[in-house]
C-alpha atoms as a PDB file:
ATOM      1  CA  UNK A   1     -54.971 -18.068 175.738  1.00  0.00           C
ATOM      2  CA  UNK A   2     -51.410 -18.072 174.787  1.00  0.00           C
ATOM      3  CA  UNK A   3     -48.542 -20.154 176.386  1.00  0.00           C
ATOM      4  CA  UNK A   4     -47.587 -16.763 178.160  1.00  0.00           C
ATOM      5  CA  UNK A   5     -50.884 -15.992 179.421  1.00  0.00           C
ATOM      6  CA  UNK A   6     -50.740 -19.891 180.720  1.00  0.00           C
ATOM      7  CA  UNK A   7     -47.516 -19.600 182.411  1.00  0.00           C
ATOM      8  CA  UNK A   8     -48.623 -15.812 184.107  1.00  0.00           C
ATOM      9  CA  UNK A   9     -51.985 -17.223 184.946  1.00  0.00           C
ATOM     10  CA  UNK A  10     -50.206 -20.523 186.432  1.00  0.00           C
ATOM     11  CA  UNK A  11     -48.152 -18.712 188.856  1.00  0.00           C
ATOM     12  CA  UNK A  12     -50.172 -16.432 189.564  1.00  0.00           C
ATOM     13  CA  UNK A  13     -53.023 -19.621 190.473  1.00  0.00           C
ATOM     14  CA  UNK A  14     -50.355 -21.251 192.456  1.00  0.00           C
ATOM     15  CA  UNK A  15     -48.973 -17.738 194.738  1.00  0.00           C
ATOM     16  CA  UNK A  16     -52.673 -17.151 195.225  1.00  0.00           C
ATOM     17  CA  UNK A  17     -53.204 -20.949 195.963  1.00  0.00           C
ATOM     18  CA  UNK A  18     -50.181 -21.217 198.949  1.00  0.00           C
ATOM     19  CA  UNK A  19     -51.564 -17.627 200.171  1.00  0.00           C
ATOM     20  CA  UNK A  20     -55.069 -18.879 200.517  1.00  0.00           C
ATOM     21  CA  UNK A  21     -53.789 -21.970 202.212  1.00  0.00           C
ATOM     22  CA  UNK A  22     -56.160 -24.270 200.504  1.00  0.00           C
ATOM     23  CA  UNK A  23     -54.559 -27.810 201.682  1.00  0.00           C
ATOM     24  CA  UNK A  24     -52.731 -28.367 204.618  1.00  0.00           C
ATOM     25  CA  UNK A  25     -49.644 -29.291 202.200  1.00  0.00           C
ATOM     26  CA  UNK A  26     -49.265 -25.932 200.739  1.00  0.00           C
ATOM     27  CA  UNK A  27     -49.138 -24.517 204.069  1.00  0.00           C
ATOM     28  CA  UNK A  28     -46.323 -26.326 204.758  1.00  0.00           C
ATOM     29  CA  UNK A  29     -45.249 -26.323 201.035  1.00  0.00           C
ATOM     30  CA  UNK A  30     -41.982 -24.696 199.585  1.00  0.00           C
ATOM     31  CA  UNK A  31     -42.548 -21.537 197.127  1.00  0.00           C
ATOM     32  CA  UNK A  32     -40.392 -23.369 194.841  1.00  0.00           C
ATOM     33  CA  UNK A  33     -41.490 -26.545 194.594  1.00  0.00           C
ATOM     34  CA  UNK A  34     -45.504 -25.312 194.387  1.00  0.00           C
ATOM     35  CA  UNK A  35     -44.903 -22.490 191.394  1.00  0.00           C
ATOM     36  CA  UNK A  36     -42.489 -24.938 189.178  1.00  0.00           C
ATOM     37  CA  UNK A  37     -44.761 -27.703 189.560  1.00  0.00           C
ATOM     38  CA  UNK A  38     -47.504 -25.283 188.539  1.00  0.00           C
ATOM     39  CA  UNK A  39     -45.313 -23.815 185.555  1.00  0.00           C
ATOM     40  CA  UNK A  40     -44.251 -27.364 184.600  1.00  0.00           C
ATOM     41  CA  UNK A  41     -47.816 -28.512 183.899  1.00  0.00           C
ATOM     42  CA  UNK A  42     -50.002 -25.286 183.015  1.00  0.00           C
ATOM     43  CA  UNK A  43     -48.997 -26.100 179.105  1.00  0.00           C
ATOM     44  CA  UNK A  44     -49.524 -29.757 179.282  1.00  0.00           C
ATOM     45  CA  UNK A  45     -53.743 -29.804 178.319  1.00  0.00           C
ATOM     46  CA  UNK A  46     -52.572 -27.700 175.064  1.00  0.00           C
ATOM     47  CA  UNK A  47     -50.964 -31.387 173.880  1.00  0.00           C
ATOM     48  CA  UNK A  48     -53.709 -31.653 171.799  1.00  0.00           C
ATOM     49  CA  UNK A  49     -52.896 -28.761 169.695  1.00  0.00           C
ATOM     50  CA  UNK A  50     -49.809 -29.316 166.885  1.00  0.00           C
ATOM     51  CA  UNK A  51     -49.047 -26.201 166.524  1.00  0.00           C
ATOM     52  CA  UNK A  52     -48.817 -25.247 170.284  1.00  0.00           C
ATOM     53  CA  UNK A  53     -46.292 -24.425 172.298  1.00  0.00           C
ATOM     54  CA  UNK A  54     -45.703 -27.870 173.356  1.00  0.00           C
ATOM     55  CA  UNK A  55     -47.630 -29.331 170.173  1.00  0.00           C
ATOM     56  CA  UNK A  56     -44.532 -28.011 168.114  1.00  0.00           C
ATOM     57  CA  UNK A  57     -41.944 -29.760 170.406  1.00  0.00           C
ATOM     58  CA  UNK A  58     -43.224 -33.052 170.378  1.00  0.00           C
ATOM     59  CA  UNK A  59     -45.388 -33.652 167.373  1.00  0.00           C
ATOM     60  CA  UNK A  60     -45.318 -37.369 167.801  1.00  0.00           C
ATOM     61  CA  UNK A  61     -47.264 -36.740 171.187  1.00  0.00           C
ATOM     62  CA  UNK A  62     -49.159 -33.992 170.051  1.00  0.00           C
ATOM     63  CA  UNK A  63     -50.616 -35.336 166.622  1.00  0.00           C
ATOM     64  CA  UNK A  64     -52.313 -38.320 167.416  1.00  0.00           C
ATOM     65  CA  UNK A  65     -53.785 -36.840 170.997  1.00  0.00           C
ATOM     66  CA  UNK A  66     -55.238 -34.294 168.552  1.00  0.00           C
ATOM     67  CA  UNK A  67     -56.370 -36.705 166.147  1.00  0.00           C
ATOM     68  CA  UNK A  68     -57.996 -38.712 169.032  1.00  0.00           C
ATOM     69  CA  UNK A  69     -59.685 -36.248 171.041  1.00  0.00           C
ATOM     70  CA  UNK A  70     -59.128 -32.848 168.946  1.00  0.00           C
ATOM     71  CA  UNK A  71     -58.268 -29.288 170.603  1.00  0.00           C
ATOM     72  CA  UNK A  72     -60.087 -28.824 173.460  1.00  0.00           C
ATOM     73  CA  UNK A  73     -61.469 -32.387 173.876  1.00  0.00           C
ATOM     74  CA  UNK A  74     -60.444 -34.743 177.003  1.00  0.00           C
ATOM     75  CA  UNK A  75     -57.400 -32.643 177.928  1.00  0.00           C
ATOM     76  CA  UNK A  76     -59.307 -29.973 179.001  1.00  0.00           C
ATOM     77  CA  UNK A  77     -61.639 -31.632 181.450  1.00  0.00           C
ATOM     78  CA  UNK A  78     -61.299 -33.050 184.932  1.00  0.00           C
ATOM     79  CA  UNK A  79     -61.283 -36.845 183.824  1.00  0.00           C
ATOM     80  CA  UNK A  80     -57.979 -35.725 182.240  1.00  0.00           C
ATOM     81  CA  UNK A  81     -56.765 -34.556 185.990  1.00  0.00           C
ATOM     82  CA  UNK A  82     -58.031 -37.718 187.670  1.00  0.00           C
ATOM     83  CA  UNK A  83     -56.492 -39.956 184.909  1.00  0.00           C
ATOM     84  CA  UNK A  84     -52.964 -38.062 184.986  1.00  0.00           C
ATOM     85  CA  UNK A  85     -53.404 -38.040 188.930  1.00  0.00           C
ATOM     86  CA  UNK A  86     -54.109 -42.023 188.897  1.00  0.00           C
ATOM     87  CA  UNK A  87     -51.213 -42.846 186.253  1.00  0.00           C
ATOM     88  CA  UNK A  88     -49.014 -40.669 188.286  1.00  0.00           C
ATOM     89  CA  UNK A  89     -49.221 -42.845 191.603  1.00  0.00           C
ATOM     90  CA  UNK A  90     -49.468 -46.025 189.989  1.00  0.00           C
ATOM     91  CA  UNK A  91     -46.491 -45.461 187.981  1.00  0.00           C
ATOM     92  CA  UNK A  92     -44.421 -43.781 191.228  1.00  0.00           C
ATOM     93  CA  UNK A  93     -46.149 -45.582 194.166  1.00  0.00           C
ATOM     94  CA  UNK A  94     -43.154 -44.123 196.216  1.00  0.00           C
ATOM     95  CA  UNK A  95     -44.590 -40.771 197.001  1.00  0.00           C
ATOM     96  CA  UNK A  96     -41.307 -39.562 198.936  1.00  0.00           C
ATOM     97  CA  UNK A  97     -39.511 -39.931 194.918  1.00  0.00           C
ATOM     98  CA  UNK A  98     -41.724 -36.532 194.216  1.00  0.00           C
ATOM     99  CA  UNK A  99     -42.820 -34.197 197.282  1.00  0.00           C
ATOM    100  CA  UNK A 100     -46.237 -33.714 197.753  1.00  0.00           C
ATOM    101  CA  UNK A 101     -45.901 -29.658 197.501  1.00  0.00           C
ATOM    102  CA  UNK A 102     -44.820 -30.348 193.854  1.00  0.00           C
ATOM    103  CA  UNK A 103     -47.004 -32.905 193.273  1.00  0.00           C
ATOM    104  CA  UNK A 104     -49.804 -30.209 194.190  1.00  0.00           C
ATOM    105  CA  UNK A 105     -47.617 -27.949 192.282  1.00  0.00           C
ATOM    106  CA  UNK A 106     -48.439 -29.456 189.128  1.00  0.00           C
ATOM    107  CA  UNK A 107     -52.138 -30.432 189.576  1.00  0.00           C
ATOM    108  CA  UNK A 108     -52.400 -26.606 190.294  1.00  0.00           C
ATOM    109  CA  UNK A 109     -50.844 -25.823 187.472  1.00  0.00           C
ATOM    110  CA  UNK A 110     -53.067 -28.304 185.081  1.00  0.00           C
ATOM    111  CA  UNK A 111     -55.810 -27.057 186.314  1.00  0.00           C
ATOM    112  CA  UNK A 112     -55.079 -23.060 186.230  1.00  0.00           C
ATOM    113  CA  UNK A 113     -54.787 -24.163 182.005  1.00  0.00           C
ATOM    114  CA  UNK A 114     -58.119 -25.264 181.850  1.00  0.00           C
ATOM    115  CA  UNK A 115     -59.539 -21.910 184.301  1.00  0.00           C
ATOM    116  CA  UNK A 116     -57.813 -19.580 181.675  1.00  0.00           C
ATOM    117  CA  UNK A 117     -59.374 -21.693 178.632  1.00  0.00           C
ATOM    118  CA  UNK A 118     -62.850 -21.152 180.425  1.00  0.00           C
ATOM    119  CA  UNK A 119     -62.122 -17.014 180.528  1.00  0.00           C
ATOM    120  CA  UNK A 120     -62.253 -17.521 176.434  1.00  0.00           C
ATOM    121  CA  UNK A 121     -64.981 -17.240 174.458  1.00  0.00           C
ATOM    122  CA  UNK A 122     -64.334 -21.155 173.166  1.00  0.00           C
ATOM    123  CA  UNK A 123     -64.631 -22.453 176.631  1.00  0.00           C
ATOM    124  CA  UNK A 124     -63.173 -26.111 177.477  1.00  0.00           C
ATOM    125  CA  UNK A 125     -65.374 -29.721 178.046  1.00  0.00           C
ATOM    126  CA  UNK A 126     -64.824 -29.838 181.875  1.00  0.00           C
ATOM    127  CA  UNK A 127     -67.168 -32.852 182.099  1.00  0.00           C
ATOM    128  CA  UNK A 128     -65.708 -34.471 178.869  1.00  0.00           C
ATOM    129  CA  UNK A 129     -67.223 -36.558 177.457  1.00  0.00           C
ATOM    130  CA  UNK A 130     -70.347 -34.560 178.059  1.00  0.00           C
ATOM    131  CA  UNK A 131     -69.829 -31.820 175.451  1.00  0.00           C
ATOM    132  CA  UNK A 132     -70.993 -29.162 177.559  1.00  0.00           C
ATOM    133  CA  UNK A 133     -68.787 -26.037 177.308  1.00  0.00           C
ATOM    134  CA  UNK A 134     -67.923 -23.875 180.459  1.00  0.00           C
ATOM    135  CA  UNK A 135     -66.908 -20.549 179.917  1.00  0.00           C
ATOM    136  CA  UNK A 136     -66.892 -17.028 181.097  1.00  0.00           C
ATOM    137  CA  UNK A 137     -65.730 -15.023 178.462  1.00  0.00           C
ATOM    138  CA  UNK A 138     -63.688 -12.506 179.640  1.00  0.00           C
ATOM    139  CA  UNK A 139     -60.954 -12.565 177.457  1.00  0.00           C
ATOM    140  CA  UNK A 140     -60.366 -13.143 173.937  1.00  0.00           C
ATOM    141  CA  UNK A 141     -57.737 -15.474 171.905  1.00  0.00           C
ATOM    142  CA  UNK A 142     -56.137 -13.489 169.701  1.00  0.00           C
ATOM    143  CA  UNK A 143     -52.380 -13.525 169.676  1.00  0.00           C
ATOM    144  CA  UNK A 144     -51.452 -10.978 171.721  1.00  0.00           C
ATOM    145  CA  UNK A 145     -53.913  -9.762 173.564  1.00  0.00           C
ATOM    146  CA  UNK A 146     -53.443  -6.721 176.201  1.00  0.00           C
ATOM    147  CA  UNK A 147     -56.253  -7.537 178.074  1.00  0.00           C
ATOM    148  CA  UNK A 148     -54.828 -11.660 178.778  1.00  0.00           C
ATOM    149  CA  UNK A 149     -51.637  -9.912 179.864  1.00  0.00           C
ATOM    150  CA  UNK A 150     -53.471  -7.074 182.090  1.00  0.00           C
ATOM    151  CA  UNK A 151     -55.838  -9.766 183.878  1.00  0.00           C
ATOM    152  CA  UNK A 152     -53.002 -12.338 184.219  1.00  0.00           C
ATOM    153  CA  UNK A 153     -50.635  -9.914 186.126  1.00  0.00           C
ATOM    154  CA  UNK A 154     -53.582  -8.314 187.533  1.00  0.00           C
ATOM    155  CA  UNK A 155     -54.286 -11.779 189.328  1.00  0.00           C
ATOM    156  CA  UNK A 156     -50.765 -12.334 190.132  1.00  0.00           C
ATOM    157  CA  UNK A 157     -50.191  -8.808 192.369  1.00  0.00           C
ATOM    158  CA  UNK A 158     -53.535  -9.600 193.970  1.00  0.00           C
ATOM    159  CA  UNK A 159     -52.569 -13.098 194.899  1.00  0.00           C
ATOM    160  CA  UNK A 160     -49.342 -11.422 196.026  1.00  0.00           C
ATOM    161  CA  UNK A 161     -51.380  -8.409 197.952  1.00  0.00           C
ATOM    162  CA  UNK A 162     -54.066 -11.082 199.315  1.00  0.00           C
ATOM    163  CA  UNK A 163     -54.227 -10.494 202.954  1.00  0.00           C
ATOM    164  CA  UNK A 164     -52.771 -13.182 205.023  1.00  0.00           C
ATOM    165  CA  UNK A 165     -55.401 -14.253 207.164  1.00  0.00           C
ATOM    166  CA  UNK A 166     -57.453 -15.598 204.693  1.00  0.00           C
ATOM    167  CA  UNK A 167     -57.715 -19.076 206.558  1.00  0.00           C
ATOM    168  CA  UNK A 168     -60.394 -17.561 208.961  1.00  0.00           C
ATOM    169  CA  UNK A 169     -62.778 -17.689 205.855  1.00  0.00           C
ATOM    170  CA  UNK A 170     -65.194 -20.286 206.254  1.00  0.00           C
ATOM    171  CA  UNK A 171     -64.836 -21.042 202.182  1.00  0.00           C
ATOM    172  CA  UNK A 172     -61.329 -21.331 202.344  1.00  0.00           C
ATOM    173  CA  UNK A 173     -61.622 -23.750 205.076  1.00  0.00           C
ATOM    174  CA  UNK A 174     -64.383 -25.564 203.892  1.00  0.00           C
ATOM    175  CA  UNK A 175     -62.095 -26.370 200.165  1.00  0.00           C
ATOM    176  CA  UNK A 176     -59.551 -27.287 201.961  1.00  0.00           C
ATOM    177  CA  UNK A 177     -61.214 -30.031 204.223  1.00  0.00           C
ATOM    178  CA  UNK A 178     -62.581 -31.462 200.894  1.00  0.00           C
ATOM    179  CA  UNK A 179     -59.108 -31.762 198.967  1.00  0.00           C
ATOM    180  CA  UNK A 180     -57.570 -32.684 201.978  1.00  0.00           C
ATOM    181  CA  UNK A 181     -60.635 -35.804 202.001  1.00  0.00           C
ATOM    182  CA  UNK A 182     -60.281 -36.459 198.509  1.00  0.00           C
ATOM    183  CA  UNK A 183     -56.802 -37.211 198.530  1.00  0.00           C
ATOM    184  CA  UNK A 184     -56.447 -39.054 201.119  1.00  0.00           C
ATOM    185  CA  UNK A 185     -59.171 -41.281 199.541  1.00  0.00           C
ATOM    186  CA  UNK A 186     -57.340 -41.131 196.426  1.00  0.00           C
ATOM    187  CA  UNK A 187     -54.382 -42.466 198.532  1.00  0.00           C
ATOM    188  CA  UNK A 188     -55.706 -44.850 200.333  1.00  0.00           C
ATOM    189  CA  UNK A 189     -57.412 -46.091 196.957  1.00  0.00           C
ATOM    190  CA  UNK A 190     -53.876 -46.395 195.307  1.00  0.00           C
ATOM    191  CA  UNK A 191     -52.627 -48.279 198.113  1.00  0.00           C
ATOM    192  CA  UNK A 192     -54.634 -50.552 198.052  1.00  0.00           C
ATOM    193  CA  UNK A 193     -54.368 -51.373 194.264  1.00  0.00           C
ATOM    194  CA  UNK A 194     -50.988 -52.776 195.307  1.00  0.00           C
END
C-alpha cells in the first residue's frame, strides 16, 4: 500500500476505532489526540523499506532495519507492537508525560499499517518469526491504485456513518474487556520492573 493509502486507512482505523468504543480510553479519548497518534505511527512498520516514505528520510534508520530483518520482516508483526509498546513505558515510566488516548492513538495507528499490508497480495509475518504470511488480498500494490484509494475512503465514511450504539454489540464489548485486561497487565507488569 502506499504512504497515502496508510495515512487514509489510519484515520479511517482510528474514527472507526473511537466510534466503536473499543477501550474504555477512547471513549473518553480526544478526536485529536486518537487520529494524530494514529497518523504519527501508521508509516513507522515501512522503516524497513529505504526507499519508503520514511525509509528516504532517515536512511541511517531505515538501512540497517532492512538489512536486519528485510521488508516485511519483524516490523510487520505483533512482536514488533509488544516490543515498541514495552520500550515505550520503560523509557517514559511517567504515563501522564504522554496521554493514554494518544498513546492508543499510535498503537492504532501501527497496527492499521500492518491490516492494510494484509489486504495485499504480499501479506505481512504477523507471528514473525514464524514466516507464515496473512493476507486477504483485496487490493493490489501498484503505485497508484484506484481501488486502495476507493476502499480507504470507503472505510473512512463508514467509520464516520457507523451507527452510534455500537457498544450494545456483544463483540464490541467482549474486545474491549480484553484490551482493557491486557493493558492493565501490561501496566502492572511495567510497574513492577521498577
Amino acid at each position: 500500500m502506499t504512504a497515502e493509502g496508510h495515512l487514509l486507512f489510519s484515520i479511517a482505523c482510528a474514527v472507526f476505532a473511537k466510534n466503536a468504543e473499543l477501550t474504555p480510553v477512547l471513549v473518553q479519548g480526544d478526536w485529536w489526540r486518537i487520529v494524530a497518534g494514529a497518523v504519527l505511527t501508521c508509516l513507522l512498520p515501512d522503516i524497513d523499506h529505504p526507499k519508503s516514505f520514511l525509509g528516504q528520510r532517515i536512511p541511517w534508520v531505515s538501512r540497517p532495519v532492512a538489512r536486519m530483518f528485510g521488508h516485511r520482516g519483524f516490523t510487520h508483526s505483533l512482536l514488533a507492537v509488544f516490543a515498541a509498546l514495552a520500550l515505550f513505558y520503560l523509557k517514559i515510566p511517567d504515563s501522564s508525560l504522554v496521554p493514554a488516548d494518544a498513546v492508543q492513538g499510535m498503537v492504532l495507528g501501527y497496527l492499521s499499517h500492518i491490516l492494510a499490508d494484509m489486504l495485499t497480495p504480499a501479506g505481512v509475518p504477523l507471528l514473525w518469526p514464524c514466516r507464515w504470511r496473512f493476507r486477504l488480498p483485496v487490493v493490489t500494490t501498484q503505485k497508484g491504485n484506484p481501488l486502495e484509494r476507493i476502499l480507504c475512503v470507503a472505510l473512512f465514511i463508514f467509520a464516520l456513518w457507523m451507527p452510534q450504539n455500537v457498544q450494545k454489540n456483544e463483540a464490541v464489548r467482549w474486545t474491549s474487556e480484553i484490551i482493557t485486561a491486557v493493558q492493565q497487565r501490561f501496566n502492572h507488569f511495567i510497574n513492577n520492573q521498577h
